[in-house]
PDB file of N, CA and C in Angstrom:
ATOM      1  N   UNK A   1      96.835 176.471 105.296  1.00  0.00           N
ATOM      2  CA  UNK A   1      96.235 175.166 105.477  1.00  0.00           C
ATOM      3  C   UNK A   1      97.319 174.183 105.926  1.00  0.00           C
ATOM      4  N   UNK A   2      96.827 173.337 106.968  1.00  0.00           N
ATOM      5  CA  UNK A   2      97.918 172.263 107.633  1.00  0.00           C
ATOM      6  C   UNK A   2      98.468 170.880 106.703  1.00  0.00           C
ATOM      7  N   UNK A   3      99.402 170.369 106.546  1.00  0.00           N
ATOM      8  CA  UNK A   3      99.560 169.831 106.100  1.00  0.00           C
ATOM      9  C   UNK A   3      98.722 168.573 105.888  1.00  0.00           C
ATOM     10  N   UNK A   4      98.753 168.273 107.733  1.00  0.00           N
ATOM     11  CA  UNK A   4      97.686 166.846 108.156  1.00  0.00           C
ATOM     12  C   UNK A   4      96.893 167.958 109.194  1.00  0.00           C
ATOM     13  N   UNK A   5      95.705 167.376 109.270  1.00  0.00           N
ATOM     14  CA  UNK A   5      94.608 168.099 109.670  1.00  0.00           C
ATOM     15  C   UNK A   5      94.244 166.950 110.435  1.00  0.00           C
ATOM     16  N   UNK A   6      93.922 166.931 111.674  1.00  0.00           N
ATOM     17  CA  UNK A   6      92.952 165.765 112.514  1.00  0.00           C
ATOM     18  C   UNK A   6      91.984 166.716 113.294  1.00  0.00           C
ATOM     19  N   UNK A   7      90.698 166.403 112.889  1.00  0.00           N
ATOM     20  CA  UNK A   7      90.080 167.136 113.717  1.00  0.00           C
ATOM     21  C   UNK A   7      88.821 166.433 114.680  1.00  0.00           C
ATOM     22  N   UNK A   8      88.914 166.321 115.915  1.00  0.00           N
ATOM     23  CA  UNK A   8      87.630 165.957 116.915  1.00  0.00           C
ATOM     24  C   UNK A   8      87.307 164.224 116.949  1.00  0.00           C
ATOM     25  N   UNK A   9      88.584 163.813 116.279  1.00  0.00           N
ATOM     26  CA  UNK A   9      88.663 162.317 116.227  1.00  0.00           C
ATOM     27  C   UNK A   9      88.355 161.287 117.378  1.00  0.00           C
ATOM     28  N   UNK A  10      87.143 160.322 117.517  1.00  0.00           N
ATOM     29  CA  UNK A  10      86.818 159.621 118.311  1.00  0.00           C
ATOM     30  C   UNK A  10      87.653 157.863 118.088  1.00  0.00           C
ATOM     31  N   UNK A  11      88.212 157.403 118.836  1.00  0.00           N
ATOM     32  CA  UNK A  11      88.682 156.176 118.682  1.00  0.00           C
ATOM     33  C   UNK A  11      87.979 155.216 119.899  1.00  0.00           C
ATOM     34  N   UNK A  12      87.626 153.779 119.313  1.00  0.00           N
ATOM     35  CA  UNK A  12      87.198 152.742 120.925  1.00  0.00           C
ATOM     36  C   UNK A  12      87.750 151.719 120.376  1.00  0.00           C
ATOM     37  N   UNK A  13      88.165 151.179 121.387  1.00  0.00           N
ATOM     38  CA  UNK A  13      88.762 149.710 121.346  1.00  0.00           C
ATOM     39  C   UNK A  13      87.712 148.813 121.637  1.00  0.00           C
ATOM     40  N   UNK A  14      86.721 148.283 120.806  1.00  0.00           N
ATOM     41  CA  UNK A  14      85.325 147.687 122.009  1.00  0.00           C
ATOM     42  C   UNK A  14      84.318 148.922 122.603  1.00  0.00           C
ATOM     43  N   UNK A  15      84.449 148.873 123.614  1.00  0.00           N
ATOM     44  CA  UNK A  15      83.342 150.176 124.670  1.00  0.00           C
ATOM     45  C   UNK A  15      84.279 150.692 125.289  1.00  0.00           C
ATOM     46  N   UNK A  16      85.496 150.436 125.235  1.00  0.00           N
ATOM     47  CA  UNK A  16      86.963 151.291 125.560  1.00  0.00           C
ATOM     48  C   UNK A  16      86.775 152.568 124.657  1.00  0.00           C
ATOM     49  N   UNK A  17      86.557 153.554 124.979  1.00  0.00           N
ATOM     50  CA  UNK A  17      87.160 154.959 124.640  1.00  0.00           C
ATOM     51  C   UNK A  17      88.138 155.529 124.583  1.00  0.00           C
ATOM     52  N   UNK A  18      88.995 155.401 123.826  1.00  0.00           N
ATOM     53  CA  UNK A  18      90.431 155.577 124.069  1.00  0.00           C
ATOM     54  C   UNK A  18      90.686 156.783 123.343  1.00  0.00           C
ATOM     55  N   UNK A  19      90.249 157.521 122.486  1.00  0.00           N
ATOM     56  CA  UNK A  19      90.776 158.732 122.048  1.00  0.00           C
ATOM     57  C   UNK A  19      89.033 159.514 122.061  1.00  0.00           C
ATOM     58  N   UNK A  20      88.924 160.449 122.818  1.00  0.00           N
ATOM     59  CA  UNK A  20      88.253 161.255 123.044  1.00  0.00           C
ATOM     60  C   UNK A  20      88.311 163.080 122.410  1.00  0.00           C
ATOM     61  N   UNK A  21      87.645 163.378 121.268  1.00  0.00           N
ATOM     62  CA  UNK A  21      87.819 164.922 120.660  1.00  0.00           C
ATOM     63  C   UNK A  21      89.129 165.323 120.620  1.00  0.00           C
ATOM     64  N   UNK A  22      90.267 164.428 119.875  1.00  0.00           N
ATOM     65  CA  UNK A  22      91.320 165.169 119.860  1.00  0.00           C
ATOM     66  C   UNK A  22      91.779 165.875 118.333  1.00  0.00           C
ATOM     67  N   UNK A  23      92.305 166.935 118.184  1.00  0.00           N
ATOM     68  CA  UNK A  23      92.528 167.753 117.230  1.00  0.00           C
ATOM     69  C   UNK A  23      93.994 167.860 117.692  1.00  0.00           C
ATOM     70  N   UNK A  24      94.375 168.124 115.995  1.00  0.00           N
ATOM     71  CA  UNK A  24      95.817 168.498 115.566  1.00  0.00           C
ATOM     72  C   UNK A  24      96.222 168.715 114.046  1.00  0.00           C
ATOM     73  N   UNK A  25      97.270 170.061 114.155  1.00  0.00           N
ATOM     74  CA  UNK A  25      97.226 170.337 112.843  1.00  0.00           C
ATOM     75  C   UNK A  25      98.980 170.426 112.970  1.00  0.00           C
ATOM     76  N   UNK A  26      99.314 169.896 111.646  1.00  0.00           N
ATOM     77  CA  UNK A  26     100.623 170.044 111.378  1.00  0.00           C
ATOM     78  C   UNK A  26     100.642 169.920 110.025  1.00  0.00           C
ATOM     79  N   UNK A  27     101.964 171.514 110.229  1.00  0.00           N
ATOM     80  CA  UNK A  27     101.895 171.798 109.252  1.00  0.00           C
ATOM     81  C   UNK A  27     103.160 171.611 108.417  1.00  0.00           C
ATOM     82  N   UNK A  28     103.677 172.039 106.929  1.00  0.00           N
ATOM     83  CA  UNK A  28     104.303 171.189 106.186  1.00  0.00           C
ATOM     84  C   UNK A  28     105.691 171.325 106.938  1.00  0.00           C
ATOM     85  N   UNK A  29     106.702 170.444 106.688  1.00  0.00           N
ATOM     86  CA  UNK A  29     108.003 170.549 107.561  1.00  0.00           C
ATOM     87  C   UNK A  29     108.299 170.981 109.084  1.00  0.00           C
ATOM     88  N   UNK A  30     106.823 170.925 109.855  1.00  0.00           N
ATOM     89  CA  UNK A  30     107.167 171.228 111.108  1.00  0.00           C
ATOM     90  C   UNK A  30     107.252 169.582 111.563  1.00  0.00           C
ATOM     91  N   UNK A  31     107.941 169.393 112.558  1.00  0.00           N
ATOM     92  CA  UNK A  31     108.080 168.261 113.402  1.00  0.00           C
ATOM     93  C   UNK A  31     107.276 168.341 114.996  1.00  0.00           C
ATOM     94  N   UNK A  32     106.690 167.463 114.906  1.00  0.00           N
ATOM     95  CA  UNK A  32     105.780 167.072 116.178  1.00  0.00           C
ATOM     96  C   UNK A  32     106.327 165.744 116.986  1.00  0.00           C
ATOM     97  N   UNK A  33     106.356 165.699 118.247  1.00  0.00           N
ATOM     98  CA  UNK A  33     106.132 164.879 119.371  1.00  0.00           C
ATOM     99  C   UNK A  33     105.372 164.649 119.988  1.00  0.00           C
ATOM    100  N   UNK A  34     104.768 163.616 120.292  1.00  0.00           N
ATOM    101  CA  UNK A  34     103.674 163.234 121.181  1.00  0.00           C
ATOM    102  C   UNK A  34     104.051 162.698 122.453  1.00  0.00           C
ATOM    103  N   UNK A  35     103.702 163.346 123.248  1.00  0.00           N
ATOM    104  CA  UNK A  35     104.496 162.400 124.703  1.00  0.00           C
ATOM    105  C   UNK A  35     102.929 162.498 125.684  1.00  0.00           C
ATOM    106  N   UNK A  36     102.798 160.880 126.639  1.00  0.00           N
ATOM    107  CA  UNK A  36     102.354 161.070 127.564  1.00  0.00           C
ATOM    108  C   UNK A  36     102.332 160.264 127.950  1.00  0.00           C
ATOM    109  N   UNK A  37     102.050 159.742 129.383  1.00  0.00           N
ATOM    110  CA  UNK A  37     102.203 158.503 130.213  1.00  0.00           C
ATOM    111  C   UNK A  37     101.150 157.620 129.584  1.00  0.00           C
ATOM    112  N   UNK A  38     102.282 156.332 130.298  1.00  0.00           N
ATOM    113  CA  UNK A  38     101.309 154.874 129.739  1.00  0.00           C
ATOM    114  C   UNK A  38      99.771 155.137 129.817  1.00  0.00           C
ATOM    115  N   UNK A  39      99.239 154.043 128.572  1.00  0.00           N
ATOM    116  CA  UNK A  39      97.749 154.472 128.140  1.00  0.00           C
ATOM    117  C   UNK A  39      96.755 155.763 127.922  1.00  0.00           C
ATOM    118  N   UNK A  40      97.709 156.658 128.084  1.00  0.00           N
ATOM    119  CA  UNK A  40      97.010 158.247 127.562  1.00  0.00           C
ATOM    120  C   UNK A  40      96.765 157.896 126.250  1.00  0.00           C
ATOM    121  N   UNK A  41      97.202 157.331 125.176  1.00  0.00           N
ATOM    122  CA  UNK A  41      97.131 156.966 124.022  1.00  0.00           C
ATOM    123  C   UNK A  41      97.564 157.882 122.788  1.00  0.00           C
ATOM    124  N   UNK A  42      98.725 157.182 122.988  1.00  0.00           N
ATOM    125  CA  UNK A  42      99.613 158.016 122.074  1.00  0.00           C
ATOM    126  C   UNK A  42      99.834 156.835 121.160  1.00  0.00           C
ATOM    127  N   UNK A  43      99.572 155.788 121.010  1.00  0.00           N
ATOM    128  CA  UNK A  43      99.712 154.583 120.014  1.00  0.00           C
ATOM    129  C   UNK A  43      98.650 154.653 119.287  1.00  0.00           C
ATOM    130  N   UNK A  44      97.116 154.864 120.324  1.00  0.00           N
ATOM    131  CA  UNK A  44      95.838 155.090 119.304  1.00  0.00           C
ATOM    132  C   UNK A  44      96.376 156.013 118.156  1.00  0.00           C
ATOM    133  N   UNK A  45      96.395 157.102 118.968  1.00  0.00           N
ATOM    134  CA  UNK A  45      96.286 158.360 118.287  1.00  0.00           C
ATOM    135  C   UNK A  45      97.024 157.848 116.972  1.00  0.00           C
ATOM    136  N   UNK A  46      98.721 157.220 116.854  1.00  0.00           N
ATOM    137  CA  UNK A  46      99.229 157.335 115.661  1.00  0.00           C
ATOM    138  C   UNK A  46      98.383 156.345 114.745  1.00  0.00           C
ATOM    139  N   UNK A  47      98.609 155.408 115.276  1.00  0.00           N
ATOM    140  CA  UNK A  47      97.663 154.222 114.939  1.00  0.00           C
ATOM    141  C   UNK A  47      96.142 154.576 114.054  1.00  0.00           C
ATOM    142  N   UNK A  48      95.365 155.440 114.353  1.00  0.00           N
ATOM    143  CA  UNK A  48      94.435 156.190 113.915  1.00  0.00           C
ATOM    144  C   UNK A  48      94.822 157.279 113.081  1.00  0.00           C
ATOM    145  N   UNK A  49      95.456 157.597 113.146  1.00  0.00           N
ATOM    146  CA  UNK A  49      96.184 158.637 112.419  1.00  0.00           C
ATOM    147  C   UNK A  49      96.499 158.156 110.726  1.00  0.00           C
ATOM    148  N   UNK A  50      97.252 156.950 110.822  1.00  0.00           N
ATOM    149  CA  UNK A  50      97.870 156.713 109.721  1.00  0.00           C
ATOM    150  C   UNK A  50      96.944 155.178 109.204  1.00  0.00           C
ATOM    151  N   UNK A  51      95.589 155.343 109.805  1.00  0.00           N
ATOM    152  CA  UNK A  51      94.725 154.510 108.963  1.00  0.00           C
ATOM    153  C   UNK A  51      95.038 152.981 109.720  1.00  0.00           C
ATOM    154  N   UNK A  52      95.433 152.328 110.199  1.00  0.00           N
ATOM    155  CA  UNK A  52      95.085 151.346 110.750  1.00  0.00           C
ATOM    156  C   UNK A  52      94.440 151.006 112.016  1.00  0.00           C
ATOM    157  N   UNK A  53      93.562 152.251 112.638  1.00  0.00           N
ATOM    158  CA  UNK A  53      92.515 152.281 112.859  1.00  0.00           C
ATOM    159  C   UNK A  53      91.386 153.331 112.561  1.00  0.00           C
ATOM    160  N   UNK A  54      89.898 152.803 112.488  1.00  0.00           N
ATOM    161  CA  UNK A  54      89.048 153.838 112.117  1.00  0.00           C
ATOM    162  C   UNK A  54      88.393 154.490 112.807  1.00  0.00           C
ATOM    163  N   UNK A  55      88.614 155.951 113.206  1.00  0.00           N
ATOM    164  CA  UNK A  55      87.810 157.091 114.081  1.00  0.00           C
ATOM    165  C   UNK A  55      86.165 156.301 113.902  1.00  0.00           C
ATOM    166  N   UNK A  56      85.935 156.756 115.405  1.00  0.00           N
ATOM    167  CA  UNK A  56      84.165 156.364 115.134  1.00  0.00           C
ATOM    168  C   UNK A  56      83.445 157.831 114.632  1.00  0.00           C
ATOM    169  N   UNK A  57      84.350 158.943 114.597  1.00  0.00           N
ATOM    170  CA  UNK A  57      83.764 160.386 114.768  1.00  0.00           C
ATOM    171  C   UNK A  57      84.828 161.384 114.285  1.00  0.00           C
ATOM    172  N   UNK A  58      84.447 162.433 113.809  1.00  0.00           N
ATOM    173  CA  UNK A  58      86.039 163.168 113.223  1.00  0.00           C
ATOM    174  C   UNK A  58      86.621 162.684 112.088  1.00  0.00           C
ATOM    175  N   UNK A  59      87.603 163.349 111.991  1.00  0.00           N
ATOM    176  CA  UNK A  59      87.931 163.814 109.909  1.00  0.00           C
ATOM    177  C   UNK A  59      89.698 164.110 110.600  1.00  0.00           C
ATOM    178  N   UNK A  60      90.012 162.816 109.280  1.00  0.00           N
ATOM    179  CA  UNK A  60      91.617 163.106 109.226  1.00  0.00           C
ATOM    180  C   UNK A  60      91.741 163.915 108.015  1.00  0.00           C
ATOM    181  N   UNK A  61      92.517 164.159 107.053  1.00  0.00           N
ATOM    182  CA  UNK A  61      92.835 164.905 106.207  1.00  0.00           C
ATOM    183  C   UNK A  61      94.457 165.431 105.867  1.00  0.00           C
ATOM    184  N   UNK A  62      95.068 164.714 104.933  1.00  0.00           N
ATOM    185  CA  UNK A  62      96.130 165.112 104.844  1.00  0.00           C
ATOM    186  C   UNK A  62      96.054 165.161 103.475  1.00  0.00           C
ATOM    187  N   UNK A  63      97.175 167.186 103.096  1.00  0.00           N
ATOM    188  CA  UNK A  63      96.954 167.595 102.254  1.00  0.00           C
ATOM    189  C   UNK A  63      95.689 168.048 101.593  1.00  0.00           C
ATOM    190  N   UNK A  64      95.111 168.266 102.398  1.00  0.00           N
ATOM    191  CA  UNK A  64      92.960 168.350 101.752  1.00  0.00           C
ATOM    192  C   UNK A  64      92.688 167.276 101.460  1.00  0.00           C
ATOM    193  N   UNK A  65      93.275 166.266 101.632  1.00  0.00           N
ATOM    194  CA  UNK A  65      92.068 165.004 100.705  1.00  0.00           C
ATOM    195  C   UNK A  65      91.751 164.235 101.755  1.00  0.00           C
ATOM    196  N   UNK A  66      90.630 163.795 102.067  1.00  0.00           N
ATOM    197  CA  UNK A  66      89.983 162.999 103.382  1.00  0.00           C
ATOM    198  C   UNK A  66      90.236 161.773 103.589  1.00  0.00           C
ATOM    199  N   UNK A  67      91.059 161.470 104.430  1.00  0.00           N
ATOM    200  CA  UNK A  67      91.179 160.261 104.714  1.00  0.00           C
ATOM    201  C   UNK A  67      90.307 159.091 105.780  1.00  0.00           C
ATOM    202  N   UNK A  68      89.350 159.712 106.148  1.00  0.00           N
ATOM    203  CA  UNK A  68      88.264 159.145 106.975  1.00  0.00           C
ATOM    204  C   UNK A  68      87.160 158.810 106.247  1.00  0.00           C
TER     205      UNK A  68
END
């Protein structure tokens, strides 16, 4: 089981769609990078990730306990 679990997470800014079905699992002591050109949304993603924004769709989960 992954440490943090994101699975099929929808993010909108407004009617902006900015994170579309994305999944990711990491697991304990591995290290991850996110890279991609301006506005691919790699700020959502963390940003959503760590709760200061809320998926409209999809399940975060770190450690098993649900954070969505």
């Amino acid at each position: 089981m992954a440490m943090l679990e994101v699975e099929r997470i929808h993010t909108y800014y407004g009617h902006i769609h900015a994170l579309h079905d994305v999944s990711v699992n990491v697991e304990e002591g591995e290290i991850v990078t996110i890279i991609g050109a301006n506005g691919a949304g790699k700020s959502t993603m963390l940003k959503t990730t760590s709760g200061l924004l809320k998926p409209r769709k999809g399940s975060i989960r770190l450690n098993n306990e649900e954070l969505t």
